[in-house]
Protein backbone atom coordinates (compact mmCIF):
# COMPACT_ATOMS: atom_id res chain seq x y z
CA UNK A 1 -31.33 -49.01 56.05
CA UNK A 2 -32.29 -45.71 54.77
CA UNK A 3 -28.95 -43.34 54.10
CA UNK A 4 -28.97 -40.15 55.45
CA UNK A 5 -29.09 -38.42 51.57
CA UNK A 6 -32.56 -40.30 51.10
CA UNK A 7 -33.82 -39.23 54.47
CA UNK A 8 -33.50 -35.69 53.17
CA UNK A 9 -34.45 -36.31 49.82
CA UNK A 10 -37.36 -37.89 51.45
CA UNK A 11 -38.34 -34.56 53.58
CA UNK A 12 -37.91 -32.04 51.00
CA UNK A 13 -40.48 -34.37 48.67
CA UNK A 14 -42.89 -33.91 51.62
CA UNK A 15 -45.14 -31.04 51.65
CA UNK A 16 -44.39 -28.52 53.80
CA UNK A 17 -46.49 -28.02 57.26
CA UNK A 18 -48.85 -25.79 57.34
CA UNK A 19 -47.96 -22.13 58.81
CA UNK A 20 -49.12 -19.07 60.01
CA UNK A 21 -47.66 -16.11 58.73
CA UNK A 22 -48.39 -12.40 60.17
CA UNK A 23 -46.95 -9.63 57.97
CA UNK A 24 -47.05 -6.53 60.26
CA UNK A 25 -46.82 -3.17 59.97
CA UNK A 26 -48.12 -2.99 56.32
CA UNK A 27 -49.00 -0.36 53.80
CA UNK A 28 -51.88 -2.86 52.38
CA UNK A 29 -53.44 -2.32 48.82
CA UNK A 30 -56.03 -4.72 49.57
CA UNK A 31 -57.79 -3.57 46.08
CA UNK A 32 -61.08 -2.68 47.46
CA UNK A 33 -60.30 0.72 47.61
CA UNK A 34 -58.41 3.59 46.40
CA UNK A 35 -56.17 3.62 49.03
CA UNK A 36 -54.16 1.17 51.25
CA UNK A 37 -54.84 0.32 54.96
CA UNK A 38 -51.90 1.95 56.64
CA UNK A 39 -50.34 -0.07 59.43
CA UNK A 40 -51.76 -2.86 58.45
CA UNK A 41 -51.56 -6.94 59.80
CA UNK A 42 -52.11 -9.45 57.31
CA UNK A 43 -52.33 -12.76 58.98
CA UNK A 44 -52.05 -16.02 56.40
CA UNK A 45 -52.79 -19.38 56.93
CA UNK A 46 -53.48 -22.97 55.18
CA UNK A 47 -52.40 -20.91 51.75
CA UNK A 48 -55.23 -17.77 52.19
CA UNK A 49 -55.55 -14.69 53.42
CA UNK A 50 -57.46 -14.69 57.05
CA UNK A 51 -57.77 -10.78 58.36
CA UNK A 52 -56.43 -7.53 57.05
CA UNK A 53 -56.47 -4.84 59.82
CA UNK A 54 -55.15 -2.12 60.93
CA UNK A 55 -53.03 -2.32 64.12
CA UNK A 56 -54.02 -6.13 64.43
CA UNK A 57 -52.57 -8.38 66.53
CA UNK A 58 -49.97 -11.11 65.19
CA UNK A 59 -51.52 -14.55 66.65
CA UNK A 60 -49.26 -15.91 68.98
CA UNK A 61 -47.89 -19.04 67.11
CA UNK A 62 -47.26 -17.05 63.43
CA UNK A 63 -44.19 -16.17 62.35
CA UNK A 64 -43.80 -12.50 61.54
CA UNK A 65 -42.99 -10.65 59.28
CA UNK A 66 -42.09 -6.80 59.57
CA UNK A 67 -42.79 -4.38 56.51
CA UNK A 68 -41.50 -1.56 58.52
CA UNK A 69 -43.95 0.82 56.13
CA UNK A 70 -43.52 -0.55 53.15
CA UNK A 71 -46.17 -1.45 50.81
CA UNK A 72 -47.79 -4.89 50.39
CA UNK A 73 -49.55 -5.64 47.29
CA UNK A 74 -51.20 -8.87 45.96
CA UNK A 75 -48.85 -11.04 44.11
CA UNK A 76 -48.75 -9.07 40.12
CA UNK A 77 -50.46 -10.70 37.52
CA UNK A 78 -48.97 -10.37 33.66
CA UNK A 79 -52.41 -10.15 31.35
CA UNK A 80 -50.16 -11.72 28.85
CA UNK A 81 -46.86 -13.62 28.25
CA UNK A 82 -44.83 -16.48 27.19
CA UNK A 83 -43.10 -16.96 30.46
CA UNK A 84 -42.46 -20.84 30.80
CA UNK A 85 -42.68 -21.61 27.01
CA UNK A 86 -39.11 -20.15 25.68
CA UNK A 87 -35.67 -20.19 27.70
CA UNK A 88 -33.52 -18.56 24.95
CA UNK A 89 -35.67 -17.61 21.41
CA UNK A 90 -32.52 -18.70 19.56
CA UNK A 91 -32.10 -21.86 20.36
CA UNK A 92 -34.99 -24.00 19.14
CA UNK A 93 -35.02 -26.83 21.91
CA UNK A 94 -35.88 -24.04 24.45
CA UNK A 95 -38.61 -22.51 22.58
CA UNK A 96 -42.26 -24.11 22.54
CA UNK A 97 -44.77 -21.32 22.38
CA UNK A 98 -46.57 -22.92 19.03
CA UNK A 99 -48.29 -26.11 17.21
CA UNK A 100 -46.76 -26.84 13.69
CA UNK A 101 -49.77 -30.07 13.54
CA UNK A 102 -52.47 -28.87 10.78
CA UNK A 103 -54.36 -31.47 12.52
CA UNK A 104 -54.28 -30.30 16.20
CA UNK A 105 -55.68 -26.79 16.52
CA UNK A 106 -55.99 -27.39 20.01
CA UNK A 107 -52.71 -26.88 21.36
CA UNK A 108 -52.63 -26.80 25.03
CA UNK A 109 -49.38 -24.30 26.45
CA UNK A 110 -49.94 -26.36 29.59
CA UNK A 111 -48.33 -29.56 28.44
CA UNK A 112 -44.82 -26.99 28.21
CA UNK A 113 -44.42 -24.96 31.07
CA UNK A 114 -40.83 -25.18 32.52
CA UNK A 115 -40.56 -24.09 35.95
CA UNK A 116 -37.19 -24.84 35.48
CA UNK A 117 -36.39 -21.56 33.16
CA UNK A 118 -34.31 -18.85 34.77
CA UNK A 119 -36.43 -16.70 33.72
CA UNK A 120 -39.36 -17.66 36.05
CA UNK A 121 -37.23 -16.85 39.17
CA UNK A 122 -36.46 -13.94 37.82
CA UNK A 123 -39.93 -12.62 36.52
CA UNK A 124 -40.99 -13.92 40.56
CA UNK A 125 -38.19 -12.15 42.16
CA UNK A 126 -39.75 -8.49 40.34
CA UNK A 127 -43.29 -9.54 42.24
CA UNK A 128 -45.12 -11.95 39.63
CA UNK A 129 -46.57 -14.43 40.83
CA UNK A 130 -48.75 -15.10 38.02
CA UNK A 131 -49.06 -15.17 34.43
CA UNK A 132 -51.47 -16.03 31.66
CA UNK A 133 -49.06 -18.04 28.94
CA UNK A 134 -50.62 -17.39 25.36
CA UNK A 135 -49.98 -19.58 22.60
CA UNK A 136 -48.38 -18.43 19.49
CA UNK A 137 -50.29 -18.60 15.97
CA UNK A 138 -50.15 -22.40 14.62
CA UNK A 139 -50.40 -23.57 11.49
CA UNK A 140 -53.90 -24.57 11.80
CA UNK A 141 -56.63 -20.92 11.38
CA UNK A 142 -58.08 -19.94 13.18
CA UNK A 143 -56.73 -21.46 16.39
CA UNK A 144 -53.48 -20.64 17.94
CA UNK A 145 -54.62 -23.30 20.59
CA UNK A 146 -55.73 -22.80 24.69
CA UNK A 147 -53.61 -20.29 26.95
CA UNK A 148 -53.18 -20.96 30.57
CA UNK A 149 -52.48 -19.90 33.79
CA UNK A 150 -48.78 -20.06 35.28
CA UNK A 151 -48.13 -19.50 39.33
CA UNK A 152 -44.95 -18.72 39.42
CA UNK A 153 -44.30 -20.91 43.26
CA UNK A 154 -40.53 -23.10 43.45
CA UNK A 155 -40.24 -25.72 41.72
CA UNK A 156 -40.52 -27.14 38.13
CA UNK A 157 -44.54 -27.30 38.74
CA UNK A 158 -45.82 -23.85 37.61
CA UNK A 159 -49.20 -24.81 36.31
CA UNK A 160 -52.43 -23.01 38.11
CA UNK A 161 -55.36 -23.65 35.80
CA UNK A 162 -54.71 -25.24 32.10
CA UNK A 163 -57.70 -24.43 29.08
CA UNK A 164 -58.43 -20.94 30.05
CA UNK A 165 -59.56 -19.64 26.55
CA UNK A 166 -59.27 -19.80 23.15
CA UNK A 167 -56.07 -17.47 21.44
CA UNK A 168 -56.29 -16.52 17.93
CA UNK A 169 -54.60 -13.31 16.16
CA UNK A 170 -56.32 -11.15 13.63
CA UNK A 171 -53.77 -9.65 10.78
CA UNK A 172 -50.58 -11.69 11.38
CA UNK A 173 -49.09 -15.08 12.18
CA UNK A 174 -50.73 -18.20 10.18
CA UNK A 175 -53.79 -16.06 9.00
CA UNK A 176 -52.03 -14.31 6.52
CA UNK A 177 -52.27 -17.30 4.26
CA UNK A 178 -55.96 -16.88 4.42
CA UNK A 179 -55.82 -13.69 2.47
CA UNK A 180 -57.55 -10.25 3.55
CA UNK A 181 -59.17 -9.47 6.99
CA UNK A 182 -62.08 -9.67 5.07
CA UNK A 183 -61.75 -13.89 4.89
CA UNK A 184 -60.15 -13.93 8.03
CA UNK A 185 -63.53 -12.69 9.85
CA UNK A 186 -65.52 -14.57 7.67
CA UNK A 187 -63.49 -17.30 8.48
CA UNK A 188 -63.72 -17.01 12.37
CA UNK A 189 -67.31 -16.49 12.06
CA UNK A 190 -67.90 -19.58 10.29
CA UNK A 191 -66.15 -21.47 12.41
CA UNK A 192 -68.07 -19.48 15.42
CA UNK A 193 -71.41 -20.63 13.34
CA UNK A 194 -71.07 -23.94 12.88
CA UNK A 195 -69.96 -24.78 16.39
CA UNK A 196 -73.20 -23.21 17.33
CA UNK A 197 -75.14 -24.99 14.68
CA UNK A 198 -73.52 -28.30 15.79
CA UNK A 199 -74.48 -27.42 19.67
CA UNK A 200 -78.17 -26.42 18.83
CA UNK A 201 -78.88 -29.00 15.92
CA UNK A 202 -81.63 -31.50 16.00
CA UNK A 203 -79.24 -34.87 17.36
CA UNK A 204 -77.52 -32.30 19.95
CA UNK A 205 -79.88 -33.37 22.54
CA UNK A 206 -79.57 -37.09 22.07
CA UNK A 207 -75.44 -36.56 22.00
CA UNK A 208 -75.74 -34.89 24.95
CA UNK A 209 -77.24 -37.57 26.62
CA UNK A 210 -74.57 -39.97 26.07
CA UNK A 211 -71.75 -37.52 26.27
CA UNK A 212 -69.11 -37.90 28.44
CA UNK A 213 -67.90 -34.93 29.68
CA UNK A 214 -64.45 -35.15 29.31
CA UNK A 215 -61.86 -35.26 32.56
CA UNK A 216 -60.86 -31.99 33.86
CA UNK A 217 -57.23 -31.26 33.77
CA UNK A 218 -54.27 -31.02 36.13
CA UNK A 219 -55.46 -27.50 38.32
CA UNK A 220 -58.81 -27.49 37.01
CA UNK A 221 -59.81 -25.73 34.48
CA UNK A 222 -62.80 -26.27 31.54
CA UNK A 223 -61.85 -29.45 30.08
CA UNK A 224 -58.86 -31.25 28.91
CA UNK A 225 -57.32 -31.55 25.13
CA UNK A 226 -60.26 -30.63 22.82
CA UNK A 227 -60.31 -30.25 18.66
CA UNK A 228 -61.43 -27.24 16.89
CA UNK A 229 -65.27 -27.84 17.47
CA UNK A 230 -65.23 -28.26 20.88
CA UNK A 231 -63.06 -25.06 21.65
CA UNK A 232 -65.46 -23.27 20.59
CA UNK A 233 -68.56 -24.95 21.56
CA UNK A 234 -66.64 -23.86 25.27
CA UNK A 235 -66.78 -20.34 24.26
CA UNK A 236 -70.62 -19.94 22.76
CA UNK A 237 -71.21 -21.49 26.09
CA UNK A 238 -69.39 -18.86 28.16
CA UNK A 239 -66.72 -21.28 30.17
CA UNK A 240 -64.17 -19.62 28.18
CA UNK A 241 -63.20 -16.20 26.29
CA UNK A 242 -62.22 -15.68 22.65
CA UNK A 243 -58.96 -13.78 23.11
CA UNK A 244 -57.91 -11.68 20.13
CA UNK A 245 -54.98 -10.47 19.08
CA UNK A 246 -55.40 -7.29 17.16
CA UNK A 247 -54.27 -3.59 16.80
CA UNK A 248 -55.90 -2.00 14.15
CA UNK A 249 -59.32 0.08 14.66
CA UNK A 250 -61.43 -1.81 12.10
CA UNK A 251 -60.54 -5.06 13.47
CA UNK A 252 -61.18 -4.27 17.29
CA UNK A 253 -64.78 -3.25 15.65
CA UNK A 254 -64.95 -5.95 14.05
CA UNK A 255 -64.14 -7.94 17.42
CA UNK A 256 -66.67 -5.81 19.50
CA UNK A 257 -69.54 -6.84 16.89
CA UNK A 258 -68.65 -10.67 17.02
CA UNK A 259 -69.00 -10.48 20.88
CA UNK A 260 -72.50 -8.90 20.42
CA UNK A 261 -73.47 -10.79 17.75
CA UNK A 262 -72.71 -14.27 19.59
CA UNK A 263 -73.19 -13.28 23.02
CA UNK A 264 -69.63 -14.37 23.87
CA UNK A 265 -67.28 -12.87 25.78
CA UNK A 266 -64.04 -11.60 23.80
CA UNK A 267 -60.71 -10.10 24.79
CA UNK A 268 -58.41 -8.05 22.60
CA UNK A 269 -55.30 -8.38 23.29
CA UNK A 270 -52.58 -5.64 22.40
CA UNK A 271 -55.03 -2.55 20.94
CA UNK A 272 -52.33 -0.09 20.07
CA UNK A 273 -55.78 1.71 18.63
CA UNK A 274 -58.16 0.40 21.28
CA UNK A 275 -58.24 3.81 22.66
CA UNK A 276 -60.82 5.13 19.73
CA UNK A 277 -63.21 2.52 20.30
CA UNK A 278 -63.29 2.57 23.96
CA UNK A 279 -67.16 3.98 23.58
CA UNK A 280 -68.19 0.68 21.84
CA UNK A 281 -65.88 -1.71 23.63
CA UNK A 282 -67.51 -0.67 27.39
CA UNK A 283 -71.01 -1.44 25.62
CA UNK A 284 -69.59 -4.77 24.20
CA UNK A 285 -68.45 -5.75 27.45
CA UNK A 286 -65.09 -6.37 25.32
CA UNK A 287 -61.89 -6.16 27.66
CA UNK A 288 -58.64 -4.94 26.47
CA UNK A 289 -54.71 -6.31 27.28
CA UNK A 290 -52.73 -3.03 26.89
CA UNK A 291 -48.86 -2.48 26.53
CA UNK A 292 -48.75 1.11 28.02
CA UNK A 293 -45.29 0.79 26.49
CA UNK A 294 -46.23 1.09 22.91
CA UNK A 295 -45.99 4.77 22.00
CA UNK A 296 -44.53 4.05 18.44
CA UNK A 297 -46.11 2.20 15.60
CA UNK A 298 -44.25 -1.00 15.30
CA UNK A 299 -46.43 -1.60 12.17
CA UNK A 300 -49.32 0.02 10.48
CA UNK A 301 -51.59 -1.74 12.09
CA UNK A 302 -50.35 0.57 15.34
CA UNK A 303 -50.36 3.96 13.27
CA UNK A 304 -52.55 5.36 16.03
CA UNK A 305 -50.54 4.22 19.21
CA UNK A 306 -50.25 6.10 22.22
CA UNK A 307 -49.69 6.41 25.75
CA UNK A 308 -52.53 7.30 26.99
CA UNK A 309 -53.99 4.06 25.74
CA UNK A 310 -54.91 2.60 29.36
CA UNK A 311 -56.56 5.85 30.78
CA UNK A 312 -58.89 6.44 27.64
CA UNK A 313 -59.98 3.18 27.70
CA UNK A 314 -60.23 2.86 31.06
CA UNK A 315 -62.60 6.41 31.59
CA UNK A 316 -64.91 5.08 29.29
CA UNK A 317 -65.47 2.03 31.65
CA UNK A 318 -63.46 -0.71 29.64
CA UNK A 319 -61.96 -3.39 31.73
CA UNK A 320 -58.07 -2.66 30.97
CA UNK A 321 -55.12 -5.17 32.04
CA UNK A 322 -51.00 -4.91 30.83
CA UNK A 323 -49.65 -7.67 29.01
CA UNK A 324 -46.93 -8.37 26.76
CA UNK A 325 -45.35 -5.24 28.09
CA UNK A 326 -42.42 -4.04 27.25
CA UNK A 327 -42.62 -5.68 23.59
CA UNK A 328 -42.27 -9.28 22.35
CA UNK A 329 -39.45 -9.99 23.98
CA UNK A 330 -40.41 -9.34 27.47
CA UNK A 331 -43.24 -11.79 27.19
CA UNK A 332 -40.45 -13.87 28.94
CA UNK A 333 -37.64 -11.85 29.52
CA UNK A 334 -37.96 -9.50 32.31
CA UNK A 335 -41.95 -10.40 32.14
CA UNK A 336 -42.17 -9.19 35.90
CA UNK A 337 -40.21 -5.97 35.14
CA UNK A 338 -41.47 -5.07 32.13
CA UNK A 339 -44.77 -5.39 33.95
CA UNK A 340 -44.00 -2.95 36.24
CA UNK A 341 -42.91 -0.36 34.00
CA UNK A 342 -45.89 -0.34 32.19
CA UNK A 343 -48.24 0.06 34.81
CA UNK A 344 -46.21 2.87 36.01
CA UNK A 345 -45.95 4.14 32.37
CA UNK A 346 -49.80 4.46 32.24
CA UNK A 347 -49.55 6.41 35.47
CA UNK A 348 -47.76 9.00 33.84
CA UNK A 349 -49.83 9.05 30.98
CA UNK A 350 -53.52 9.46 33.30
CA UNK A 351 -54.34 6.31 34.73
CA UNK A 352 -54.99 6.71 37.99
CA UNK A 353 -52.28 5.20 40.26
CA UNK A 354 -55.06 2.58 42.30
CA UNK A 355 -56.20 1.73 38.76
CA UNK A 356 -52.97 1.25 37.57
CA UNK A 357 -52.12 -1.61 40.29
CA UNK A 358 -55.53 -3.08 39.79
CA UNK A 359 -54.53 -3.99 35.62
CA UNK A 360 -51.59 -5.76 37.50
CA UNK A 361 -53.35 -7.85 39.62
CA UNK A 362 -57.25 -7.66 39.89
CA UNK A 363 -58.25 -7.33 36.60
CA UNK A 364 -56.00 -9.70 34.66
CA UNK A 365 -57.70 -12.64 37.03
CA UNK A 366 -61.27 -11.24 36.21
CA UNK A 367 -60.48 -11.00 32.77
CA UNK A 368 -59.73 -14.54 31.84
CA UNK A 369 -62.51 -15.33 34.68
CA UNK A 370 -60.33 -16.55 37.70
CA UNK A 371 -61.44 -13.80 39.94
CA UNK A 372 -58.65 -12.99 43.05
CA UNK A 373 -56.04 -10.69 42.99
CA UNK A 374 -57.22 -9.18 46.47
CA UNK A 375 -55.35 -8.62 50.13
CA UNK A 376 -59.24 -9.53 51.51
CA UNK A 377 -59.97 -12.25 54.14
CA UNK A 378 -60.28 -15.83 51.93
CA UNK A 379 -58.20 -14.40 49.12
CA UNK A 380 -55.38 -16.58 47.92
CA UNK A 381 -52.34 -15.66 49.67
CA UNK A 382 -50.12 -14.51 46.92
CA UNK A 383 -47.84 -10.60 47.71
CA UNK A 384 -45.47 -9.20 47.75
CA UNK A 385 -43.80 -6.56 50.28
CA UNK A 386 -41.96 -3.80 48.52
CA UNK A 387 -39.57 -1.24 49.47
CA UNK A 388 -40.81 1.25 47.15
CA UNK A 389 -43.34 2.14 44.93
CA UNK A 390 -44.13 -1.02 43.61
CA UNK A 391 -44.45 1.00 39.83
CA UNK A 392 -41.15 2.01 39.73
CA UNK A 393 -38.05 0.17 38.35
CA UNK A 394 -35.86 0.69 40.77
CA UNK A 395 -38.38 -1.13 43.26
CA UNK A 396 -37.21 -4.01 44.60
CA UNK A 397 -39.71 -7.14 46.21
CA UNK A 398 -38.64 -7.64 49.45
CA UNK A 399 -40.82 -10.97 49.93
CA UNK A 400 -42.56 -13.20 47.60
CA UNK A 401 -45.25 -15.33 49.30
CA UNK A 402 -46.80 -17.49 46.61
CA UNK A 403 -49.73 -19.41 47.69
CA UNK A 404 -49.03 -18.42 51.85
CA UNK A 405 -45.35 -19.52 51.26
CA UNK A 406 -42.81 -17.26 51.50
CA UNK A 407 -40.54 -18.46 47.73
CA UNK A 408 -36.94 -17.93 46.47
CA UNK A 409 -36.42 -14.45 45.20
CA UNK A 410 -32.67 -14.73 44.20
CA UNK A 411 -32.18 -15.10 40.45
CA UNK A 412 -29.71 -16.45 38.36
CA UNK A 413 -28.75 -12.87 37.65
CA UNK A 414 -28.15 -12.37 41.58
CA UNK A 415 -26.16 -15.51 41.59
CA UNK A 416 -23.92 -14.38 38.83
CA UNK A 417 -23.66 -10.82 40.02
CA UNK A 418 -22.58 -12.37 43.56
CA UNK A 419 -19.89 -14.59 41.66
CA UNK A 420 -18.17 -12.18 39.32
CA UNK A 421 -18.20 -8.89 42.44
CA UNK A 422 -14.86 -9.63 43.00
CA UNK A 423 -13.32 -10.42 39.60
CA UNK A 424 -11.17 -7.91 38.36
């Protein structure tokens, strides 16, 4: 005979039905415009997105939910963090952001994520609800390993999609002991070189035809724990990017000719100096991760830092999304805030406001080449209701649906500031 603490353990195992949820009287940024639908109805079921319209009708079984005015966004996206790998970056049983195996330069972030960490409720309860988790440089050059994608939904199960690049960083971390920028290059180029010589060589075609492509991962995503070779086989083939980590003006050129010269698709993230190569990065095609933070060099690789970092590049057509805002430390704590701040930081300095909430949740997606990010019938049904400017730090989310769900915005912070209220 069941007891009656196994029954419920039982029913909160099961998934939960499937529901319709009507948001109602909505200032929608569906991002497919520069301006949101006023008095809008966003009806949700089975986990997407099924109308956006003005003055629509809730359907009579949803439950509703009123934004009185406020503004609905999609769900924000962080271009960049370490949310999931680190709970407290002095204790070193909480912190697993890299590889210290010279023989495994494909280290996978998805075999780490905690959904446990107080700081994902937190990040979720400032309107992420999703994240790209970088690795951080290993001992093995020139891979720092595979960065994923983290939805930040309840529970200890955070993965979305696991082996969505390659990460590697350009004038810091495990390259150093390389030597100059000069052999670091050369060194990702060879590497680049002979991945392509080993996909295009004479046996390739008889490998291929006994090749078994390898099982996908949990979530999807290109293929599951791969060495050196293979990584970047996936990128001269276009399933992945080549992210880069980099600041300094001769390396981002340096970046924007290896994506020309291998017909690959490269990111840069951080480009404190991005800004003067914005010309040549639109014609590469080359997307930058911004920190509209940054207005101080932190090194000299940032001499040329500024503000206006987002809106130069941005003018000159280069796909722009904020991550790591906020500095290192925000790439977990306060990821969602930080976030936020940024993107209204880049306001201020000429980003146009509709551009500025499409590098928090479009473009991130299309950057790493997930796509989403939209309030558009068949989008997934991540947003967020606000009751304010959603750029602003004083902003609070009202709602967090993650996936058509409506999640647990209360943090550990809210929990504690509830406890001690009354302590004198």
């Amino acid at each position: 005979m069941k007891t009656l603490a196994s029954l419920i353990a039982l029913a909160l195992a099961m998934p939960a039905a499937a529901q319709t949820l009507a948001v109602t009287h909505a200032e929608a940024w569906t991002m497919e415009g520069d301006a949101p639908v006023k008095d809008a109805t966003i009806v949700i079921e089975n986990g997407r997105i099924v109308s956006v319209a003005a003055g629509g009708a809730a359907p009579a079984d949803a439950r509703v939910i009123d934004a009185r005015g406020k503004p609905v966004t999609p769900g924000l996206v962080n271009g960049a963090t370490q949310i999931g790998l680190v709970e407290i970056a002095g204790s070193s049983d909480t912190v697993d952001t890299s590889s210290a195996d010279d023989r495994n330069p494909g280290y996978d972030v998805s075999r780490a994520l905690n959904g446990n960490s107080t700081l994902v409720s937190l990040a979720r309860a400032d309107g992420l609800t999703r994240a790209l988790v970088y690795p951080s440089p290993s001992r093995r050059a020139p891979f720092n390993g595979e960065p994923a994608f983290a939805r930040l939904r309840d529970g200890v199960d955070i993965l979305d999609v696991a082996n969505v690049g390659v990460y590697t960083v350009i004038g810091g971390g495990a390259w150093d002991r390389i030597g100059s920028r000069g052999a670091q290059w050369d060194s990702l180029r060879k590497a680049l070189t002979e991945a392509k010589r080993g996909a295009d060589g004479p046996s390739a075609a008889e490998g291929k035809k006994d090749r078994k492509r390898p099982s996908p991962p949990p979530h999807g995503g290109p293929g599951g724990r791969r060495g050196g070779e293979e990584l970047l086989a996936a990128v001269l083939r276009g399933e992945v990017p080549l992210a880069i980590q980099t600041h300094r003006e001769s390396d981002i050129r340096q970046a924007a000719a290896l994506a020309g010269d291998f017909g690959i698709r490269v990111i840069i993230v951080g480009g404190a100096e991005a800004w003067r190569v914005a010309d040549q990065l639109a014609a590469a095609k080359v997307a930058v991760i911004v920190d509209p933070q940054v207005n101080l060099p932190f090194n000299f690789d940032q001499l040329g830092a500024r503000q206006d970092n987002a809106a130069l590049l941005a003018k000159a057509g280069v796909m722009v999304a904020v991550g790591q805002a906020g500095g290192v430390i925000h790439t977990n704590y306060n990821a969602g805030m930080g976030l936020r701040e940024g993107a209204g930081i880049a306001v201020a300095n000429g980003l146009p406001y509709a551009e500025a909430l499409k590098a928090v949740t479009v473009n991130p997606l299309a950057i790493w080449g997930r796509g989403g990010g939209t309030l558009t019938p068949g989008a997934d049904a991540d947003l967020v209701i606000w009751d304010g400017d959603p750029l602003e730090p004083s902003t609070n989310a009202l709602s967090v649906i993650v996936e058509g769900r409506e999640t647990a915005i209360r943090s550990r912070q809210d929990q504690l500031a509830e406890r001690y209220r009354e302590v004198r």
